[in-house]
Protein backbone atom coordinates (compact mmCIF):
# COMPACT_ATOMS: atom_id res chain seq x y z
CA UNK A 1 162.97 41.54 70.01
CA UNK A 2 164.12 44.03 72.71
CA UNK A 3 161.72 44.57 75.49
CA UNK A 4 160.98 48.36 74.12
CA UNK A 5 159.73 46.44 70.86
CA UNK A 6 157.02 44.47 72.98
CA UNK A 7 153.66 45.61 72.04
CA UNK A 8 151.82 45.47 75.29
CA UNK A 9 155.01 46.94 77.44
CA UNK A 10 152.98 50.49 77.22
CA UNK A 11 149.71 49.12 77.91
CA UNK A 12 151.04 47.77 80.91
CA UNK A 13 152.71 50.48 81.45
CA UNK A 14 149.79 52.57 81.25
CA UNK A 15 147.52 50.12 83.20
CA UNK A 16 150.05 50.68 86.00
CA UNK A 17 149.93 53.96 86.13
CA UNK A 18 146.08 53.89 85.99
CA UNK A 19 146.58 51.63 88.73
CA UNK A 20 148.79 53.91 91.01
CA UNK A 21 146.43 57.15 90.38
CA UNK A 22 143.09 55.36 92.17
CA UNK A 23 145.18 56.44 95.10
CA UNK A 24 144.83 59.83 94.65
CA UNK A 25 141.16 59.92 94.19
CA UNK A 26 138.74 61.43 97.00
CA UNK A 27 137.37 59.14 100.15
CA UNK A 28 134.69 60.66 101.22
CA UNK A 29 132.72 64.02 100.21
CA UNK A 30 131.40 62.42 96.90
CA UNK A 31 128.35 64.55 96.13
CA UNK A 32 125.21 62.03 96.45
CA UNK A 33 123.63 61.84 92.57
CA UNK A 34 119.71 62.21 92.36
CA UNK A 35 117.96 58.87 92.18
CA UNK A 36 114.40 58.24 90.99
CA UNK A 37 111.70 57.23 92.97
CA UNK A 38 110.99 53.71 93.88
CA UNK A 39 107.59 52.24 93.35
CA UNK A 40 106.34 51.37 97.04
CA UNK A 41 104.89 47.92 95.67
CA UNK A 42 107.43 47.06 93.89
CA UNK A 43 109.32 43.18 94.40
CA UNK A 44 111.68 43.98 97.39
CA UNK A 45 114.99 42.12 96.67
CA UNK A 46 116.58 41.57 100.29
CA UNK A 47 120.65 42.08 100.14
CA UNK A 48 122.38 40.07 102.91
CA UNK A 49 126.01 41.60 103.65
CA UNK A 50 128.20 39.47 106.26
CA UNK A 51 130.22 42.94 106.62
CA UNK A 52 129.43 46.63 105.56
CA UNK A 53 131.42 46.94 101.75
CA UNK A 54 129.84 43.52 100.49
CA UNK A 55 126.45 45.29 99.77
CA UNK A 56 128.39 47.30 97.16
CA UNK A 57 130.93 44.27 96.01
CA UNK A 58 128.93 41.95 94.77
CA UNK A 59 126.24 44.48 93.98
CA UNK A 60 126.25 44.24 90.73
CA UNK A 61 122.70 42.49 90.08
CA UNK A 62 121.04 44.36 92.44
CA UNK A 63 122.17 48.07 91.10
CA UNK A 64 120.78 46.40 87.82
CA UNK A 65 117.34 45.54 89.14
CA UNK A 66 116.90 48.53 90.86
CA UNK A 67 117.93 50.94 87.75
CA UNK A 68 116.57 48.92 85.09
CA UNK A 69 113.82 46.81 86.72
CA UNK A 70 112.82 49.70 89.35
CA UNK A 71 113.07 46.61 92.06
CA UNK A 72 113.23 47.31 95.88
CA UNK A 73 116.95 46.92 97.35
CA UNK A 74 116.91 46.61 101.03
CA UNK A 75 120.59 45.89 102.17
CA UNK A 76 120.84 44.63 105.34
CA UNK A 77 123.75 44.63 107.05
CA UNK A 78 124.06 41.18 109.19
CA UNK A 79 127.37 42.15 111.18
CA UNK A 80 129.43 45.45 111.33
CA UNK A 81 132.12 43.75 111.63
CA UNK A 82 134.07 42.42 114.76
CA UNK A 83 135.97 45.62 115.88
CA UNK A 84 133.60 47.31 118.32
CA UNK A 85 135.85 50.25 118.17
CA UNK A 86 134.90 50.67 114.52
CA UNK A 87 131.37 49.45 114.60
CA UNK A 88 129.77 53.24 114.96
CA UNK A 89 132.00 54.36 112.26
CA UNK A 90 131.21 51.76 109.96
CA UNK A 91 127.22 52.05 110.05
CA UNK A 92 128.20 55.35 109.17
CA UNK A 93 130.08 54.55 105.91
CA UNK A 94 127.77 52.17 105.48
CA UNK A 95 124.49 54.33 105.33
CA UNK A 96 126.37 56.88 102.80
CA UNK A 97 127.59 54.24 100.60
CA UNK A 98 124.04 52.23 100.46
CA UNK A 99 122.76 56.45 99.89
CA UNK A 100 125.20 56.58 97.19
CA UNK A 101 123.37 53.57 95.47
CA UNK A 102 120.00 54.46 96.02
CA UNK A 103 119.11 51.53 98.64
CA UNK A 104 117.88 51.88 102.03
CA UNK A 105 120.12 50.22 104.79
CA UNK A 106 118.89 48.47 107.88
CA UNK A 107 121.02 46.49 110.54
CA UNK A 108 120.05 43.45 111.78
CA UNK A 109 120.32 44.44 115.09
CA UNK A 110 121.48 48.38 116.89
CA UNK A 111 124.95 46.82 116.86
CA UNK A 112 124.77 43.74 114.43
CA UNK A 113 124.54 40.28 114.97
CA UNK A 114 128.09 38.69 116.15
CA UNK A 115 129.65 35.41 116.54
CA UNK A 116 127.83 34.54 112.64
CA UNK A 117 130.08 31.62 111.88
CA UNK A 118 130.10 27.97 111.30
CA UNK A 119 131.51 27.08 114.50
CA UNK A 120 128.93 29.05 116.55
CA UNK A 121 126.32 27.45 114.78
CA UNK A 122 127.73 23.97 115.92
CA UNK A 123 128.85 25.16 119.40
CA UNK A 124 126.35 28.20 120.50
CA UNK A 125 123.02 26.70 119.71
CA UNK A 126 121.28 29.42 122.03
CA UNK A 127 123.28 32.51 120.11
CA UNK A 128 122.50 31.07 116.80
CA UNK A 129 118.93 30.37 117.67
CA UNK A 130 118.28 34.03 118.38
CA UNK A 131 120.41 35.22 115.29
CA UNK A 132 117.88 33.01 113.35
CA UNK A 133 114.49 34.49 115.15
CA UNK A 134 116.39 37.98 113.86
CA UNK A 135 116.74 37.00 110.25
CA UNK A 136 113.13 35.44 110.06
CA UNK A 137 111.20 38.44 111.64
CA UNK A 138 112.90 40.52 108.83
CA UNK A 139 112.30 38.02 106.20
CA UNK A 140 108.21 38.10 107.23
CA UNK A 141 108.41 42.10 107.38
CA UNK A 142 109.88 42.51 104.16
CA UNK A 143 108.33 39.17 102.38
CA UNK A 144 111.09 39.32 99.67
CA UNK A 145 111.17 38.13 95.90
CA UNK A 146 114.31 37.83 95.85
CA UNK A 147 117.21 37.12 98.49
CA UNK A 148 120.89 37.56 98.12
CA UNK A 149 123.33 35.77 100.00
CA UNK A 150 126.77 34.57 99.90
CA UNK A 151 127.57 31.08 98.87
CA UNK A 152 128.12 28.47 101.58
CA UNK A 153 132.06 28.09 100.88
CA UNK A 154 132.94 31.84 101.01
CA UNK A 155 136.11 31.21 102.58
CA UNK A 156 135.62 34.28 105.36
CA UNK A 157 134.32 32.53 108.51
CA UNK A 158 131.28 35.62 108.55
CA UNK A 159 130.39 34.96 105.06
CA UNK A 160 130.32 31.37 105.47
CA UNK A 161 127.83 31.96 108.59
CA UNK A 162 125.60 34.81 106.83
CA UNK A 163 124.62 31.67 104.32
CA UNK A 164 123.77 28.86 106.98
CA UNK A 165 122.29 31.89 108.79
CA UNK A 166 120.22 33.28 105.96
CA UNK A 167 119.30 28.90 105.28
CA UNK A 168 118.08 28.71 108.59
CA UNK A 169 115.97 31.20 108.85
CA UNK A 170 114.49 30.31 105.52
CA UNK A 171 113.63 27.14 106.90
CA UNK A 172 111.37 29.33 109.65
CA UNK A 173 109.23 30.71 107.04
CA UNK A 174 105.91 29.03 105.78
CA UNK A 175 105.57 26.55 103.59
CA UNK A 176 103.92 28.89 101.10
CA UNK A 177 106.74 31.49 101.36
CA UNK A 178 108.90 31.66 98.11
CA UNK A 179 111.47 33.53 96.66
CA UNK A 180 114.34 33.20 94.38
CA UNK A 181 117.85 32.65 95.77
CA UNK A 182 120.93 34.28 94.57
CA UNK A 183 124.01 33.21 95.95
CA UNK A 184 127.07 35.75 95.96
CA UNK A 185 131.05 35.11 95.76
CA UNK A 186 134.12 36.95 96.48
CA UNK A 187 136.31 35.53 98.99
CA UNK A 188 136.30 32.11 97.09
CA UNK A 189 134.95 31.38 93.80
CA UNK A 190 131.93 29.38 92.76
CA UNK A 191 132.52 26.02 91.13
CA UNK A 192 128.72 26.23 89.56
CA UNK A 193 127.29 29.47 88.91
CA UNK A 194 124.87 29.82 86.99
CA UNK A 195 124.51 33.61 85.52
CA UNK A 196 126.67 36.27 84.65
CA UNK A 197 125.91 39.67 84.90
CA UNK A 198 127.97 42.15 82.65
CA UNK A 199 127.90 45.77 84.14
CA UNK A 200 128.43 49.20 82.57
CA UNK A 201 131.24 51.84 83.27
CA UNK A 202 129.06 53.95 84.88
CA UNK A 203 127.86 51.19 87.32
CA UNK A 204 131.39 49.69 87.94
CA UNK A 205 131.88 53.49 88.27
CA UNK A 206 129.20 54.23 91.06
CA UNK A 207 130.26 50.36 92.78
CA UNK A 208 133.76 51.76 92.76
CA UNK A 209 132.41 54.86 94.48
CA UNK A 210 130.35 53.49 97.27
CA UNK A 211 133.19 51.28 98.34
CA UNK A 212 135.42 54.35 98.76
CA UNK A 213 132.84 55.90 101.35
CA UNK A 214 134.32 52.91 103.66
CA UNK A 215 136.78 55.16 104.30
CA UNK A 216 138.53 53.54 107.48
CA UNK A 217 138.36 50.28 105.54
CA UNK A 218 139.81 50.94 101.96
CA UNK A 219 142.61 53.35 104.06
CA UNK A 220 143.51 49.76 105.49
CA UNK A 221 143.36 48.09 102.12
CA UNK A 222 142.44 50.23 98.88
CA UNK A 223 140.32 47.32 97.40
CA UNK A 224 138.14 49.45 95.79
CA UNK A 225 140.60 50.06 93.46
CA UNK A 226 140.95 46.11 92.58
CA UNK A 227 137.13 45.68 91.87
CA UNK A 228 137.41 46.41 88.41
CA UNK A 229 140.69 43.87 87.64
CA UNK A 230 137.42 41.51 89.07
CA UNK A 231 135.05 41.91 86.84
CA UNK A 232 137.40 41.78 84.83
CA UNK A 233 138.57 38.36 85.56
CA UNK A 234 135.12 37.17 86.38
CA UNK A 235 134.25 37.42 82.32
CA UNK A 236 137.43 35.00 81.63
CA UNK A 237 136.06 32.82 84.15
CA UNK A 238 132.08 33.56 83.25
CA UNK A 239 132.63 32.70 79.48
CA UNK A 240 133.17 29.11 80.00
CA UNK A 241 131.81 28.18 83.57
CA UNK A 242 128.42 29.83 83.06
CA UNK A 243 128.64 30.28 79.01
CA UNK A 244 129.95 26.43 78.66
CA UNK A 245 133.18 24.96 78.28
CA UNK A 246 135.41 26.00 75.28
CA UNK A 247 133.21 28.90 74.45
CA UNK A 248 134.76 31.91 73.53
CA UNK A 249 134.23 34.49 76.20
CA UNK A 250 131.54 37.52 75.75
CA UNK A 251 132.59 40.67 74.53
CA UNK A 252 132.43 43.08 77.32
CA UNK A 253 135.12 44.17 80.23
CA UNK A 254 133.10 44.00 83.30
CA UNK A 255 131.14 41.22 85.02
CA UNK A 256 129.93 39.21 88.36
CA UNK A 257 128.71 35.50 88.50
CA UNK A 258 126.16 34.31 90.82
CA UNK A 259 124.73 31.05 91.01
CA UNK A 260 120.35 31.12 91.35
CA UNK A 261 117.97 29.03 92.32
CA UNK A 262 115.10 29.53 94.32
CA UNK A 263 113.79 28.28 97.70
CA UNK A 264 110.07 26.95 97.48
CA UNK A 265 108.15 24.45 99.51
CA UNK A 266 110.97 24.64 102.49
CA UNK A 267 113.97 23.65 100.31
CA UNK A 268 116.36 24.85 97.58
CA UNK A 269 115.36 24.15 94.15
CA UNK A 270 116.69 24.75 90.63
CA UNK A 271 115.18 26.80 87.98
CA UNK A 272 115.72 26.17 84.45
CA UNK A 273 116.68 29.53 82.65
CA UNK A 274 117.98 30.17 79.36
CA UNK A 275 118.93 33.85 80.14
CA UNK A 276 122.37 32.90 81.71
CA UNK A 277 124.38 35.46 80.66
CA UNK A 278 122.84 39.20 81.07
CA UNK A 279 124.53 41.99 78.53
CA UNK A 280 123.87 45.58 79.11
CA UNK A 281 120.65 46.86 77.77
CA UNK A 282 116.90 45.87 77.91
CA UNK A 283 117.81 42.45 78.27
CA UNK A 284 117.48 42.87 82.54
CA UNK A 285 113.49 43.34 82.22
CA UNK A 286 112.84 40.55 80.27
CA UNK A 287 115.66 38.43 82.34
CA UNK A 288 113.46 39.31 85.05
CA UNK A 289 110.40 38.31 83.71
CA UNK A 290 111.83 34.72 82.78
CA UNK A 291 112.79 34.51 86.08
CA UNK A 292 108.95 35.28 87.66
CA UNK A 293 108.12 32.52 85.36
CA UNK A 294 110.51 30.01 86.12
CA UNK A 295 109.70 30.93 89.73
CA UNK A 296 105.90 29.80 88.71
CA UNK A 297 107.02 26.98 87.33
CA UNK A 298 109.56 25.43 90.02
């Protein structure tokens, strides 16, 4: 067989050129859609981002709840990043892309929190202290159902501090205080999680979107462009790590795995849920209402 004979030599083909023509779409000027209005009492879900872009990377559940669920997203944006040179320009990108997505955006402090890492935690127990007292007084203003986070071996040293960060100031809040816990990956994958949720074209669409309007960043590094390879990959991996092992893999393109539990009574705890992997449709309500029950039930 000659290589012109190969069946998937023009798919690739194609895919590359697909590939190659995200570069000439628009950064910046996207024309904000309409979005509904959100029910003041609604369940607040609190987004933790270690860096302005991660709100709208692993945002996949979140754009879910809010559309489908009508849930509160509140992304709050830990650091913006460590270049102080960029750090006004970034809030910037960061409010438009969180607009672009319907959420409001708050920092965790003017400039954001710095030195979140392991090492400071270790080393700077006076820094990290304060970072904590941060955290907590937004965790008792909000009083969140839900908290997102990423998981504790994220690889990037910020993402890796956002989680002990996030833990610790869990540990601040009263005994009574609940909420579940949804744990986030990217820069290194989960070996347990626990859900998988697929998303549509028109979300990966609108994710894809919002991570443009970090214009100085995806200039750097058009990643934007990569998330849908992803999701992609993240349904290979989904099928069997969340599904089981040696089960065939669901039948949609687009995906991201989190791992949740739910923090009750001052610790981490596991919830036993049978919705493990979400499809498109209806489905995300009554996901949601499992997981108020399991949440009862922990």
């Amino acid at each position: 067989m000659s290589r012109s004979q190969n069946p998937y030599l023009h798919w690739i083909t194609e895919f590359d050129s697909w590939a190659k023509a995200g570069r000439s779409l628009p950064l910046g000027g996207l024309t904000l859609p309409a979005q509904p209005t959100v029910d003041q009492s609604a369940a607040k879900v609190l987004l933790f981002s270690p860096h302005p872009d991660d709100e709208c990377i692993t945002g996949a559940l979140p754009l879910r709840l809010s559309r489908e669920v009508g849930l509160q997203i509140v992304n709050v944006a830990v650091t913006l990043g460590s270049n102080k040179a960029r750090q006004a320009a970034r809030w910037s990108e960061l409010q438009q892309a969180c607009s672009f997505l319907g959420w409001p955006v708050e920092c965790a402090t003017p400039e954001g929190l710095s030195r979140i890492t392991p090492k400071a935690r270790v080393e700077e127990p006076d820094h990290w202290r304060g970072a904590v007292k941060v955290i907590q007084d937004i965790l008792v203003h909000h009083q969140p159902q839900v908290v997102v986070v990423p998981h504790v071996k994220d690889w990037n040293g910020t993402h890796m501090g956002t989680h002990w960060l996030i833990m610790d100031a869990l540990a601040t809040m009263p005994s009574e205080f609940s909420c579940v816990l949804v744990e986030t990956e990217f820069w290194a994958a989960m070996d347990t999680p626990n859900l998988m949720v697929e998303s549509s074209v028109e979300d990966v669409a609108d994710l894809v979107a919002a991570i443009s309007l970090h214009i100085g960043e995806v200039q750097r590094n058009p990643y934007h462009l990569t998330l849908p390879a992803w999701m992609q990959d993240n349904v290979r991996r989904g099928g069997e790590l969340v599904g089981g092992q040696g089960r065939a893999a669901p039948d949609f393109t687009f995906s991201t795995l989190y791992r949740i539990r739910c923090w009750k009574g001052g610790e981490i705890r596991p919830m036993t849920l049978s919705g493990r992997v979400v499809p498109q449709g209806k489905l995300m309500r009554d996901w949601w209402t499992e997981i108020q029950a399991a949440m009862a039930g922990v």
